[in-house]
Protein backbone atom coordinates (compact mmCIF):
# COMPACT_ATOMS: atom_id res chain seq x y z
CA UNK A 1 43.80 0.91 -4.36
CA UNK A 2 40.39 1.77 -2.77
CA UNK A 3 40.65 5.50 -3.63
CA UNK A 4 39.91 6.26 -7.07
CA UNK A 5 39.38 9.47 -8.88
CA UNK A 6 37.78 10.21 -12.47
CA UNK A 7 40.86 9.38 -14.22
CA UNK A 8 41.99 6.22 -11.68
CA UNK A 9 44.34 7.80 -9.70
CA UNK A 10 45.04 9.27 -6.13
CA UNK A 11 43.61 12.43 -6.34
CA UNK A 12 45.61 15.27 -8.13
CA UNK A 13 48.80 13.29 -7.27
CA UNK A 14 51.18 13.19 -10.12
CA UNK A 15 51.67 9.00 -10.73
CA UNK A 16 54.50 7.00 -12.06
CA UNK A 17 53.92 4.88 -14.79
CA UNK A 18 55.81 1.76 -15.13
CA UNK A 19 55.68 -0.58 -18.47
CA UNK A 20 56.24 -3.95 -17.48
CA UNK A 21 56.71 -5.48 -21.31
CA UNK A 22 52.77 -4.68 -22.91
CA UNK A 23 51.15 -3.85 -19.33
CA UNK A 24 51.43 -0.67 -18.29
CA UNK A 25 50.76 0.16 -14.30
CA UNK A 26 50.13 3.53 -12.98
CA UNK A 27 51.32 4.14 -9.20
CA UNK A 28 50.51 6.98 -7.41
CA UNK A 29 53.23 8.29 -5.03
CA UNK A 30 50.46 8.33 -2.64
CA UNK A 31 50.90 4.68 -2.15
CA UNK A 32 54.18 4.54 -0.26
CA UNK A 33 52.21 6.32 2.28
CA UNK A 34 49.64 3.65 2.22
CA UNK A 35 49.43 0.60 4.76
CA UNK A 36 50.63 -2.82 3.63
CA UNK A 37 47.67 -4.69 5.16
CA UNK A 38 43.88 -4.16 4.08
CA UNK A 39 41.54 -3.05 5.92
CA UNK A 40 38.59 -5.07 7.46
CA UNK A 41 35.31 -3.77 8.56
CA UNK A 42 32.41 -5.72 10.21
CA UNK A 43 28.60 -4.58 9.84
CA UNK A 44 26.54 -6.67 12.04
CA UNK A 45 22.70 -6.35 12.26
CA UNK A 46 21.29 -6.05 15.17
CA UNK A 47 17.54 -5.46 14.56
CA UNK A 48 15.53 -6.24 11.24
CA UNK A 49 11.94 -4.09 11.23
CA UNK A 50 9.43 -4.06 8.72
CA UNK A 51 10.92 -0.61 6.48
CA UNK A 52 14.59 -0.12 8.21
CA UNK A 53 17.54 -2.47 9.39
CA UNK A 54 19.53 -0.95 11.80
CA UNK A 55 23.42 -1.74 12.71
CA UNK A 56 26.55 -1.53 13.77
CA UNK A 57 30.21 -1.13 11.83
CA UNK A 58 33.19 -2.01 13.86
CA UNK A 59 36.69 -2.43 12.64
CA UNK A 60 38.80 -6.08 13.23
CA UNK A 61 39.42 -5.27 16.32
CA UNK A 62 35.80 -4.04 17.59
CA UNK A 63 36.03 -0.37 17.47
CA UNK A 64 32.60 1.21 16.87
CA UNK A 65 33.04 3.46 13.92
CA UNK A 66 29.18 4.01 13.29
CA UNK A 67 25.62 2.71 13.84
CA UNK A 68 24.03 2.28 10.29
CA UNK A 69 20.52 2.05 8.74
CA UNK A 70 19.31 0.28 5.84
CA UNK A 71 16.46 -0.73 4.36
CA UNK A 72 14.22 -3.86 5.10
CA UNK A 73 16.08 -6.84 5.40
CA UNK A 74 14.66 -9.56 3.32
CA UNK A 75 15.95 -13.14 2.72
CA UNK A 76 16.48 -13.12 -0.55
CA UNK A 77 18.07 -16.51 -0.84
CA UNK A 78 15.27 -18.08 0.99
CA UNK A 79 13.13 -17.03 -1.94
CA UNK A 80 11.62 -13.66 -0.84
CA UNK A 81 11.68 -10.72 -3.54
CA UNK A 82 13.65 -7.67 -3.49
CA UNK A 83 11.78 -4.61 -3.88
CA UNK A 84 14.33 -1.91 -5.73
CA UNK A 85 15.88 0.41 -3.24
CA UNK A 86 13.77 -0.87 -0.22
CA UNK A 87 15.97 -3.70 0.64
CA UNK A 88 19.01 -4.27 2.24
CA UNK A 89 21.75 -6.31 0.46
CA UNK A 90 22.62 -9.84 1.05
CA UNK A 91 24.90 -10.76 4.43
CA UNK A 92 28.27 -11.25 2.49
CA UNK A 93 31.87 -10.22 1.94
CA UNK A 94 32.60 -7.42 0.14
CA UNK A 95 35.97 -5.15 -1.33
CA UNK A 96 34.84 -1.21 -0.57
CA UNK A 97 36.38 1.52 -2.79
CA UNK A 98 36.37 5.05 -2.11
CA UNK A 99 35.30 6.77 -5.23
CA UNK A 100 33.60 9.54 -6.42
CA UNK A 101 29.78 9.64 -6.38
CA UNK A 102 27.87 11.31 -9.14
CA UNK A 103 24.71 11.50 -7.03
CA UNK A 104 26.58 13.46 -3.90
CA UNK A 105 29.48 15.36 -5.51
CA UNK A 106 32.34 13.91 -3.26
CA UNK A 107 34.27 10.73 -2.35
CA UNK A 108 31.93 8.15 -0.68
CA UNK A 109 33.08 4.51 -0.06
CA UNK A 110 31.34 1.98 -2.65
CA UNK A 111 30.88 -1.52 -2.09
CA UNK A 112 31.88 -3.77 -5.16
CA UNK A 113 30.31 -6.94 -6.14
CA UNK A 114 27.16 -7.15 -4.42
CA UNK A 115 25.17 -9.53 -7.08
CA UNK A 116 21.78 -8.49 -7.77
CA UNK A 117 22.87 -4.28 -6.73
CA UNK A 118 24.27 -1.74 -8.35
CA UNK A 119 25.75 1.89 -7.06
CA UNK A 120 25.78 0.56 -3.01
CA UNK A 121 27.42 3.40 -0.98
CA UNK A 122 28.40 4.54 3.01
CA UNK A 123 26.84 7.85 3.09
CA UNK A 124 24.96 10.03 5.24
CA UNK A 125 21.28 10.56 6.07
CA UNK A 126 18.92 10.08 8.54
CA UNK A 127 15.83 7.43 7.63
CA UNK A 128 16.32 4.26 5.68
CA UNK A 129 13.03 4.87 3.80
CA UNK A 130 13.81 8.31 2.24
CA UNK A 131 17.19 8.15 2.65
CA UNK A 132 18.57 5.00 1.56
CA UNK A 133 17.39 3.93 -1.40
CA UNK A 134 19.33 0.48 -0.82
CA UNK A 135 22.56 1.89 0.60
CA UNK A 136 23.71 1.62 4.03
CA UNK A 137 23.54 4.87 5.82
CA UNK A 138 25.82 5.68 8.61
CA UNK A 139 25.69 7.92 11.84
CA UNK A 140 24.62 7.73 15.74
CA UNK A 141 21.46 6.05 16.87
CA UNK A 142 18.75 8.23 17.46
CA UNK A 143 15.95 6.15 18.34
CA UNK A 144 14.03 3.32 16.33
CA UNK A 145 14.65 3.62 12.14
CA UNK A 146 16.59 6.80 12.64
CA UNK A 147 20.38 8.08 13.15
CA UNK A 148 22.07 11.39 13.51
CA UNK A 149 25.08 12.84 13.30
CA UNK A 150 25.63 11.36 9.96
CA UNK A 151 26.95 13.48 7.59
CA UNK A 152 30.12 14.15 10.32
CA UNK A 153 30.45 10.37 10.32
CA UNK A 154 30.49 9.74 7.28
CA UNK A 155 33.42 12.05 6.74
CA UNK A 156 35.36 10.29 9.62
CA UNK A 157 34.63 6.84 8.51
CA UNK A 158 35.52 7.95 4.49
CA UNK A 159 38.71 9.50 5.56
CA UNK A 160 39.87 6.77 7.64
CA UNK A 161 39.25 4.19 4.65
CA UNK A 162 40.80 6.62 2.24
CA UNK A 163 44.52 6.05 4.02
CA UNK A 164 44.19 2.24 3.79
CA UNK A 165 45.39 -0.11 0.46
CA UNK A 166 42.45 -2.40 0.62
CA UNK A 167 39.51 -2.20 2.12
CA UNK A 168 36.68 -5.47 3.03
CA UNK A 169 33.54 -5.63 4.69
CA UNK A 170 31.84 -8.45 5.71
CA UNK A 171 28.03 -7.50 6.34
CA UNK A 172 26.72 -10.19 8.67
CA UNK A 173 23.19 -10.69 11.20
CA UNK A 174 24.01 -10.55 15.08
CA UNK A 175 23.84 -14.03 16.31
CA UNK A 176 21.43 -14.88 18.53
């Protein structure tokens, strides 16, 4: 379930707990509500400058949900080194969970498994180089290296993954 709280489950809701013989599964009554299928989510990036990456996240079916803004893109598996916090993570697939984030006191989506990076969230700010610190900011274009408008998209887009089962992002560079 991508929404986790302190404790592991749906937030405040009273689970069920199930023993099935020495495992014992929690499920939260919230999960009924929940959509079968997962959730897939598509950053592409459409313009690598030296200090920012800039993007855009669309759902499976191509809805713009945000532009985003990360840190330098580097290619790391061509050899090049990561500077900490100043680069942008490797093009991949990866599972998103919405938990909560000790840094920003509230739910925040968090992308799991990205080798090499630790603690990469969606959240909200402006510039990639004070902002950022690795993660992938999201909000409206503003211009080059900045975005706007992100702290009310980052709500929309955390709420909207916060009613889905599973969620997956694949983080890719706009072909060209």
């Amino acid at each position: 379930m991508p929404f986790v709280d302190r404790k592991g489950i749906g937030r405040g809701i009273a689970p069920t707990v199930a023993s099935l013989g020495e495992k014992i599964v929690v499920i939260s009554h919230r999960e009924k509500f929940l959509k079968t299928k997962f959730m897939e989510l598509i950053l592409t990036r459409t313009t690598r400058r030296r200090g920012y990456t800039e993007g855009v996240l669309t759902d499976e079916n191509g809805k713009h949900l945000a532009d985003t803004l990360e840190p330098q893109w580097r290619a790391l598996d061509k050899g090049e080194k990561k500077v900490a916090g100043k680069t942008a993570i490797p093009e991949g697939t990866y599972d998103v969970v919405v938990t909560m984030s000790p840094r920003f006191g509230t739910y925040l989506p968090l992308l799991v498994g990205v080798r090499g990076f630790e603690g990469i969230r969606m959240h909200a700010g402006n510039n990639a180089e004070y902002d950022s610190r690795g993660c992938i900011l999201l909000g409206e274009r503003n211009g080059p290296g900045m975005i706007i408008n992100s702290r009310v998209t980052v709500r929309r887009v955390t709420e909207m993954m916060m009613r889905e089962k599973k969620i997956r992002i694949t983080i890719k560079l706009k072909e060209q």
